[in-house]
N, C-alpha and C. Protein backbone atom coordinates (compact mmCIF):
# COMPACT_ATOMS: atom_id res chain seq x y z
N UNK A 1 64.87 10.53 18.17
CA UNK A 1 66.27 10.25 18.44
C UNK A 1 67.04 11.56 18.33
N UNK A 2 67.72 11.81 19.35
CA UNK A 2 68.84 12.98 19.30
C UNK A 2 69.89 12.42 18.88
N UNK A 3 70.88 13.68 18.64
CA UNK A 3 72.19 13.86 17.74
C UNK A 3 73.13 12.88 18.57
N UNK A 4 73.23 12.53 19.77
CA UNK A 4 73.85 11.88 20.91
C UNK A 4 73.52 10.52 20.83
N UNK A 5 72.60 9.96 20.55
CA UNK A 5 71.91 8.55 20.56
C UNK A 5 72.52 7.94 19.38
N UNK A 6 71.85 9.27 18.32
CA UNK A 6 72.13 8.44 16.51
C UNK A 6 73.93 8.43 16.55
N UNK A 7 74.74 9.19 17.17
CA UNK A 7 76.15 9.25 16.70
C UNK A 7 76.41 7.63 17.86
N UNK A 8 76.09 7.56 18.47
CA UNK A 8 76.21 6.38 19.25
C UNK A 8 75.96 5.28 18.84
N UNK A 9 74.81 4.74 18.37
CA UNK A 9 74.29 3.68 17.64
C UNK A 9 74.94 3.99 16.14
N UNK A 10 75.26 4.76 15.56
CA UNK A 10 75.69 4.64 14.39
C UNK A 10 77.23 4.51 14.14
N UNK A 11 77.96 4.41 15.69
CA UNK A 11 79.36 4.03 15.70
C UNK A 11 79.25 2.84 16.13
N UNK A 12 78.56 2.22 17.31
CA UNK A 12 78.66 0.92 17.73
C UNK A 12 78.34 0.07 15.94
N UNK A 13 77.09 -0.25 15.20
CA UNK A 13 76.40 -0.47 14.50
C UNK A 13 78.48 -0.58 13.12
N UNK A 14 78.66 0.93 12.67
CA UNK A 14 79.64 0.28 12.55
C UNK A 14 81.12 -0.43 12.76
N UNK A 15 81.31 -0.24 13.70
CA UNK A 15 82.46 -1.07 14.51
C UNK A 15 82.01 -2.40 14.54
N UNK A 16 80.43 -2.58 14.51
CA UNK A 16 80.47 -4.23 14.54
C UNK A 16 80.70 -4.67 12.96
N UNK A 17 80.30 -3.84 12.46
CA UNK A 17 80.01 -4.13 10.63
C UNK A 17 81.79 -4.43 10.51
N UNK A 18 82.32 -3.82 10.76
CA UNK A 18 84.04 -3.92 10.30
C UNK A 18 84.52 -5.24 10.94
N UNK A 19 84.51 -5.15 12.14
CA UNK A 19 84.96 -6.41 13.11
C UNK A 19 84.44 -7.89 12.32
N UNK A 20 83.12 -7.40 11.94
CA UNK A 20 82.77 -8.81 11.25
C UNK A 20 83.13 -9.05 9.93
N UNK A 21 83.47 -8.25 9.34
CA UNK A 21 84.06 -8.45 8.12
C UNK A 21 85.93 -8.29 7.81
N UNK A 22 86.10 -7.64 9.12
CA UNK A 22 87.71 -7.80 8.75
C UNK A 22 88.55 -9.24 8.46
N UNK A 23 89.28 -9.34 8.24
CA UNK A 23 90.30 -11.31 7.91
C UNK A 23 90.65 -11.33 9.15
N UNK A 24 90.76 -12.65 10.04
CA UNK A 24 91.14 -12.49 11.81
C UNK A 24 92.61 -12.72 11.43
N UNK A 25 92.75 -12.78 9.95
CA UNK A 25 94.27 -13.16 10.04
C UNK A 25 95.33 -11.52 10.17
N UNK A 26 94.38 -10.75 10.39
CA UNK A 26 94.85 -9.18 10.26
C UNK A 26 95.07 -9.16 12.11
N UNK A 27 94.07 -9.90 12.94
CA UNK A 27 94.51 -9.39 14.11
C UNK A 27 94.54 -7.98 14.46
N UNK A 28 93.38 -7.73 13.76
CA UNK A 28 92.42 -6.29 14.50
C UNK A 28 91.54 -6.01 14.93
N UNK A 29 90.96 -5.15 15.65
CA UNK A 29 89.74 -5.09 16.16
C UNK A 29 89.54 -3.81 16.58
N UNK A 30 88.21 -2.73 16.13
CA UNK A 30 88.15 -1.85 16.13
C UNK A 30 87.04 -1.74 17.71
N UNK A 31 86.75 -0.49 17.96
CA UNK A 31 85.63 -0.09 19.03
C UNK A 31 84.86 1.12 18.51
N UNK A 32 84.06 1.61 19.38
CA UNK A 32 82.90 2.23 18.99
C UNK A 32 84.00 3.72 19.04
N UNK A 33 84.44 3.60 19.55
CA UNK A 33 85.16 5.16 19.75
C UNK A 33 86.36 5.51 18.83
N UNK A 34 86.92 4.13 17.95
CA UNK A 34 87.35 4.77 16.48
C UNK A 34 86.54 4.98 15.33
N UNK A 35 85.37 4.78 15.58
CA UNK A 35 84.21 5.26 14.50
C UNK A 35 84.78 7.07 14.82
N UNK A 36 84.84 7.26 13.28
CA UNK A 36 84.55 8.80 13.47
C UNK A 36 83.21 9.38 12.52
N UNK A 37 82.28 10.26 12.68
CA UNK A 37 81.61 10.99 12.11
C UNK A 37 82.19 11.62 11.41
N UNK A 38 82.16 11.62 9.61
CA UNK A 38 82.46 12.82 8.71
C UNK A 38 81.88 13.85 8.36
N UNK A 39 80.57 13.81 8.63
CA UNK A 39 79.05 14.44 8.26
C UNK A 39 77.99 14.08 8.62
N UNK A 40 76.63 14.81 9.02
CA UNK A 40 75.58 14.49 9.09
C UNK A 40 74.34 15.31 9.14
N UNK A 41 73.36 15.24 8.92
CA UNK A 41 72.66 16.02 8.64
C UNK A 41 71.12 15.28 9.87
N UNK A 42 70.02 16.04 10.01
CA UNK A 42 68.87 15.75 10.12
C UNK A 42 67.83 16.47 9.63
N UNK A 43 66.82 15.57 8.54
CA UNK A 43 65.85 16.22 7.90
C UNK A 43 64.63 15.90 9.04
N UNK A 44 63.47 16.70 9.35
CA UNK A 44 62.54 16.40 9.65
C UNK A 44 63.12 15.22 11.21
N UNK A 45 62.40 13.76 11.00
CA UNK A 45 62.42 13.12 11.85
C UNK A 45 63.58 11.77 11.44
N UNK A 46 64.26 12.47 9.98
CA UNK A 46 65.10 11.64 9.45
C UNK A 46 66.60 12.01 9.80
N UNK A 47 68.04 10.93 9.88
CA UNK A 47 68.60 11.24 10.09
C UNK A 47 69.75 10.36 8.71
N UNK A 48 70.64 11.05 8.93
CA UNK A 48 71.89 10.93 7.42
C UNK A 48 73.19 10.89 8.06
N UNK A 49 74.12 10.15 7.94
CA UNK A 49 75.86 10.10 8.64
C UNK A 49 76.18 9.58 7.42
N UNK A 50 77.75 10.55 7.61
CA UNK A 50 78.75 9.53 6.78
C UNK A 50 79.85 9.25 7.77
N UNK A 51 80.29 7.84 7.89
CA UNK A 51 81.48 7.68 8.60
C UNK A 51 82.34 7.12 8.32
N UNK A 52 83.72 7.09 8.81
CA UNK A 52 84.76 5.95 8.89
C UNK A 52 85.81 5.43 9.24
N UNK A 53 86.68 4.76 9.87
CA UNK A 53 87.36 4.56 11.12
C UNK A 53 88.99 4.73 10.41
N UNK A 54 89.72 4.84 11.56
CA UNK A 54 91.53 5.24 11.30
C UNK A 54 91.79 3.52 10.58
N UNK A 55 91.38 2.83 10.23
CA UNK A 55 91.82 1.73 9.16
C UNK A 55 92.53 2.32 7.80
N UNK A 56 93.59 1.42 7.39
CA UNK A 56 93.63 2.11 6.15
C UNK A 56 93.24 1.05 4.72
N UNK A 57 92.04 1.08 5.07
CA UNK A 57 91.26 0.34 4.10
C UNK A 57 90.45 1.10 2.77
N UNK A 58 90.59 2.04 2.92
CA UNK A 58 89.37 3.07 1.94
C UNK A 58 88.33 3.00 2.23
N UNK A 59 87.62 2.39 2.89
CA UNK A 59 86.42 2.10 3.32
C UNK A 59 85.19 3.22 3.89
N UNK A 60 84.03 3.58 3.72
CA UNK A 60 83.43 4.69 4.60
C UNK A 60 82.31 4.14 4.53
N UNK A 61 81.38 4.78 5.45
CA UNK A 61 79.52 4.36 5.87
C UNK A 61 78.89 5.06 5.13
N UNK A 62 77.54 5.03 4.80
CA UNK A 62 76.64 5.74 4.92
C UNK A 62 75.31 5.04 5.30
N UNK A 63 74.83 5.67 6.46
CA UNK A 63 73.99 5.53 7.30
C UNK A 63 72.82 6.42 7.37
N UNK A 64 71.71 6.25 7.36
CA UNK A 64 70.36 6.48 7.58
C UNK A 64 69.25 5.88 8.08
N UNK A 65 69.01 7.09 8.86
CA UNK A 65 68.16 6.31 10.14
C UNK A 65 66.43 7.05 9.72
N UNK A 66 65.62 5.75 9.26
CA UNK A 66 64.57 5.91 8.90
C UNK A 66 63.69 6.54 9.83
N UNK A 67 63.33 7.79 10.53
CA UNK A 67 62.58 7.48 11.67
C UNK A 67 61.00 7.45 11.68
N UNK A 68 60.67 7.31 10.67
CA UNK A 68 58.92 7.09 10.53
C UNK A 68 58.84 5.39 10.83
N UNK A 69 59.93 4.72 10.35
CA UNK A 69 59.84 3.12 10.34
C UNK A 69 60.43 2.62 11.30
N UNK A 70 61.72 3.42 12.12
CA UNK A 70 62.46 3.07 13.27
C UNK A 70 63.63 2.26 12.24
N UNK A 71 64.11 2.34 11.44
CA UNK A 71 64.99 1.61 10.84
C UNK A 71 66.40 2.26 10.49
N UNK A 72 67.20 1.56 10.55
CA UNK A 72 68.59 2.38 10.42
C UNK A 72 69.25 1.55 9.25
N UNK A 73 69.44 2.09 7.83
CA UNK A 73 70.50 1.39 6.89
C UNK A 73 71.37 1.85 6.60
N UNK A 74 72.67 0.54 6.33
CA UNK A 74 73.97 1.20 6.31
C UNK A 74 74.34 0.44 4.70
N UNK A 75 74.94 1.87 3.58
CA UNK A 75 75.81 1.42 3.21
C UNK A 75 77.27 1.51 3.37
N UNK A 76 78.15 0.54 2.79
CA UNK A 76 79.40 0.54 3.05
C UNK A 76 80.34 0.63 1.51
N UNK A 77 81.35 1.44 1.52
CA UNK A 77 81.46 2.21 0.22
C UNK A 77 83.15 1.77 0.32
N UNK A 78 84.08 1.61 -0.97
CA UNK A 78 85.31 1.61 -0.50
C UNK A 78 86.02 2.11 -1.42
N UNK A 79 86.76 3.30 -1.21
CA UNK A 79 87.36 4.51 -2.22
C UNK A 79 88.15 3.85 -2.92
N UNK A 80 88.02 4.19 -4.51
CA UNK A 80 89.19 3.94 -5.60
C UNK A 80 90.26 4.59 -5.70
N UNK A 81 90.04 5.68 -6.22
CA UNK A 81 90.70 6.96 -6.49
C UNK A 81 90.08 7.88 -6.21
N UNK A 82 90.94 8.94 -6.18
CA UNK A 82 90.48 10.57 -6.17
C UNK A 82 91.31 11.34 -6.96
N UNK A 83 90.37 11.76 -8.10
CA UNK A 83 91.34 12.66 -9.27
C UNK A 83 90.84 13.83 -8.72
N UNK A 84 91.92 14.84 -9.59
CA UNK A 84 91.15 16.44 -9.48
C UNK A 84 91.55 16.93 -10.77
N UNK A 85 90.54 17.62 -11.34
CA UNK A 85 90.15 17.90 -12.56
C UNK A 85 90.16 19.18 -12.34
N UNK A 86 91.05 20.41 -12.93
CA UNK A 86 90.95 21.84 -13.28
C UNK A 86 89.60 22.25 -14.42
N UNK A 87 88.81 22.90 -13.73
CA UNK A 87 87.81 23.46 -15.17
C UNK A 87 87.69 24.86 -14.90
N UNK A 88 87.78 25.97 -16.34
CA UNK A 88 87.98 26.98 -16.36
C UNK A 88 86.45 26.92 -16.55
């Protein structure tokens, strides 16, 4: 799998994950092309994304695409906070 395929399947994959879990009482609906990529990497024949769409839910992916097994898992993560801590 190339960099073009996995960013493809790994936006469709989550745009459906959101759509199916959003409330229909919100009256939204996302597409594959507000998925954004934050990061990603490829080891070997393995591949790693983090993503997450203009919602303002806190919400982000992380996705990995097994490729010895052909398998792609997603977790789905949803931000608390963000402190910042000074250390000398």
């Amino acid at each position: 799998m190339d960099q073009t395929s996995f960013f493809t399947l790994i936006k469709k994959i989550v745009s459906e994950y959101v759509n199916s879990h959003m409330d229909i009482t919100d009256g939204k609906h996302i597409s594959p092309e507000d998925v954004y990529v934050v990061w990603s990497c490829k080891t070997l024949q393995n591949w790693k994304a983090l993503a997450s769409t203009p919602l303002p839910d806190g919400m982000y992916y992380e996705l990995t695409f097994d490729g010895n097994k052909k398998v792609l898992y997603l977790d789905a993560y949803k931000k608390f906070e963000n402190r910042v801590y000074h250390v000398d």
